[in-house]
Structure formats: structure tokens, C-alpha cells
Protein backbone atom coordinates (compact mmCIF):
# COMPACT_ATOMS: atom_id res chain seq x y z
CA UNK A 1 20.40 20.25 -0.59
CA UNK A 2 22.54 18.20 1.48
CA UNK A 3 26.09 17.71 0.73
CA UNK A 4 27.45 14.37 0.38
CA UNK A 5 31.01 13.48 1.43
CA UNK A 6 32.21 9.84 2.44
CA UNK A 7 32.78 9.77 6.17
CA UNK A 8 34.88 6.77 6.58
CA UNK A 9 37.99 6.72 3.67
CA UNK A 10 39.36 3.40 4.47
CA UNK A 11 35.90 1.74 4.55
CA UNK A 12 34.30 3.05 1.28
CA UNK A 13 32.76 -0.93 0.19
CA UNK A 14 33.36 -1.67 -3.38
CA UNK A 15 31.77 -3.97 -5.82
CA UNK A 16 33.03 -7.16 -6.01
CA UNK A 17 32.87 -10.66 -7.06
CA UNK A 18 29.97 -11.41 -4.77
CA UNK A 19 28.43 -8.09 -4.85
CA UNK A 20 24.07 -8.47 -4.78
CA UNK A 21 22.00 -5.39 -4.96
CA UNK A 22 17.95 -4.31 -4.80
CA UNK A 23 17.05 -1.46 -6.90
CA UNK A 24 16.68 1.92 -5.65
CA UNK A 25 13.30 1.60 -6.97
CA UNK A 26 12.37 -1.27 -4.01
CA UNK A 27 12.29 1.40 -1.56
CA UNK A 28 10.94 4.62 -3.84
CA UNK A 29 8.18 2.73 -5.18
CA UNK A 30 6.72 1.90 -2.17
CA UNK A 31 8.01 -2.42 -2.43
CA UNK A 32 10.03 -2.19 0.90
CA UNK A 33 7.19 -0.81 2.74
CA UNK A 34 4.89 -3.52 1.48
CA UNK A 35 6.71 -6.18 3.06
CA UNK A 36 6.47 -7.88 6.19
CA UNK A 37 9.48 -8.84 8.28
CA UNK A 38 9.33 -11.98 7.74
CA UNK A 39 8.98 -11.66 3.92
CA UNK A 40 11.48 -9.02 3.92
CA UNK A 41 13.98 -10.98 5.65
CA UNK A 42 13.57 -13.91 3.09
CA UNK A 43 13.78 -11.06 0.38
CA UNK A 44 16.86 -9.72 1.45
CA UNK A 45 18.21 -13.33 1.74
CA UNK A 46 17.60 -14.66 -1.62
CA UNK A 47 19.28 -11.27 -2.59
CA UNK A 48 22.43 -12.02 -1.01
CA UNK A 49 22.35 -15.87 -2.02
CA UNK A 50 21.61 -15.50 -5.72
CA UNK A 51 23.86 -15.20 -8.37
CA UNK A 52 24.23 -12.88 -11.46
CA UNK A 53 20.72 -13.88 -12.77
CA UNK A 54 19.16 -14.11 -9.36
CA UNK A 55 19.20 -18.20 -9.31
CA UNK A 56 19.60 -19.42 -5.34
CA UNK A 57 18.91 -23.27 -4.49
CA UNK A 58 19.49 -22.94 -0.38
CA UNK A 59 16.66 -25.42 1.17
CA UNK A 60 14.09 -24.86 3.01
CA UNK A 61 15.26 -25.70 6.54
CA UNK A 62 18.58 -23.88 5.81
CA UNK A 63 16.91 -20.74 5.09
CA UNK A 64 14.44 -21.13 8.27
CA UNK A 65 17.32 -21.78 10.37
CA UNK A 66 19.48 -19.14 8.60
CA UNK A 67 16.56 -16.64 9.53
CA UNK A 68 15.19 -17.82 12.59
CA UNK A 69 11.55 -18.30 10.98
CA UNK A 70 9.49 -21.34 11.82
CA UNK A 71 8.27 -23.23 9.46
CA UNK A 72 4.84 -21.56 8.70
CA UNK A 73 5.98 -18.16 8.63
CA UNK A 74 8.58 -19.14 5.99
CA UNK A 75 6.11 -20.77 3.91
CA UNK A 76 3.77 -17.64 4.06
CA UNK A 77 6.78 -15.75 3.11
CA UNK A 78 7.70 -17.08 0.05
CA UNK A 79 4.05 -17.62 -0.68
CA UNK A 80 3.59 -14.02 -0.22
CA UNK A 81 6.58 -13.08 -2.34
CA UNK A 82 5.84 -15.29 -4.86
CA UNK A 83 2.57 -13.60 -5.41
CA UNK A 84 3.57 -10.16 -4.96
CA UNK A 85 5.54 -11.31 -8.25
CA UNK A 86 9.24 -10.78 -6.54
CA UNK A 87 10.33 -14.21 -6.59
CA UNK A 88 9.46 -17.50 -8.86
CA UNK A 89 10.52 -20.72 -6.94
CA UNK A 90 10.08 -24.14 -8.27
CA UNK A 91 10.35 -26.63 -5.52
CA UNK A 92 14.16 -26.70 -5.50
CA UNK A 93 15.57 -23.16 -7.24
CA UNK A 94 14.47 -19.82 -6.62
CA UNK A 95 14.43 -16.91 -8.61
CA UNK A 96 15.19 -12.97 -7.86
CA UNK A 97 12.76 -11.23 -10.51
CA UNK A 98 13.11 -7.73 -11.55
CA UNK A 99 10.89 -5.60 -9.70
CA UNK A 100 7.44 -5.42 -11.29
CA UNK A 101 5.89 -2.10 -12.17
CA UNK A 102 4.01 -1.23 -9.09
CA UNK A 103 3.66 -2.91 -5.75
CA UNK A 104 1.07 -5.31 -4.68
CA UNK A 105 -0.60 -4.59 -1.75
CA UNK A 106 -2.55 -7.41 -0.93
């Protein structure tokens, strides 16, 4: 087994205020790898833009510009998320969800 130690003292991150997180379980349970790029990238973005309950209300052209998507792709993103049941999004907010029990695939 490999021994952990921290390898930078004056860098160790902590946990503040703004602090986001994805479960350990996105990339042991196989979510991470079922991901494209593009929907990973909006993934990771609502992630960092949400707030304690996962709320986020960043527009549509913000977050394409913010990620360098066009248009389409962004759309088939959050489509794709959306039914992959990671994120709910009304119009105007989106939501983080808790990860679902298993990945899906399609």
C-alpha cells in the first residue's frame, strides 16, 4: 500500500466558504467515464457555480462563452446531463442532483 504524505505544506487547500465538491463515487462508479467532454465540462461547471443545495442560475451564453462550447454542443450537454439524471434545469435555474445509483450509459 502506498503511503500518503502531503508534498506541498504551505499549499495543503482547505474548505472554505466557497468550497464545491463531486463525490468520490462520480469517478468509482463509473459517472466520470460516462461523460463526454463537453458534458463533463458543463458538469464540472455547474459544480463550481452552485451553492450549498446545488442551485446555479448562470445563462446560457455565459456558460457557452465561459466554456468555449457553441451553441449546439451546450444544448446536447445539458440535454445529455439532464437525462443521465445529474442535473434538473428549468429554463432559468439549474440543479446539481445527488448522484443516482448507477450510471446511464446511453
Amino acid at each position: 500500500m502506498i503511503r500518503k504524505k502531503v508534498l506541498a505544506h504551505d499549499r495543503i487547500r482547505s474548505t472554505g466558504k466557497g468550497f464545491s465538491f463531486i463525490p468520490h463515487r462520480f469517478l468509482t462508479d463509473g459517472f466520470l467515464q460516462s461523460l463526454s467532454w463537453q458534458e463533463l465540462a458543463l458538469y464540472l461547471f455547474l459544480v463550481l457555480a452552485s451553492d450549498r443545495s446545488g442551485l446555479s442560475f448562470y445563462g446560457d451564453r455565459t456558460i457557452c462563452a465561459t466554456l468555449g462550447l457553441k451553441e449546439d454542443d451546450y444544448i446536447f450537454a445539458r440535454s445529455s446531463l439532464i437525462h443521465k439524471d445529474l442535473v434538473m434545469y428549468d429554463g432559468t435555474l439549474f440543479q446539481v442532483l445527488s448522484l443516482p445509483k448507477s450510471t446511464h450509459k446511453a
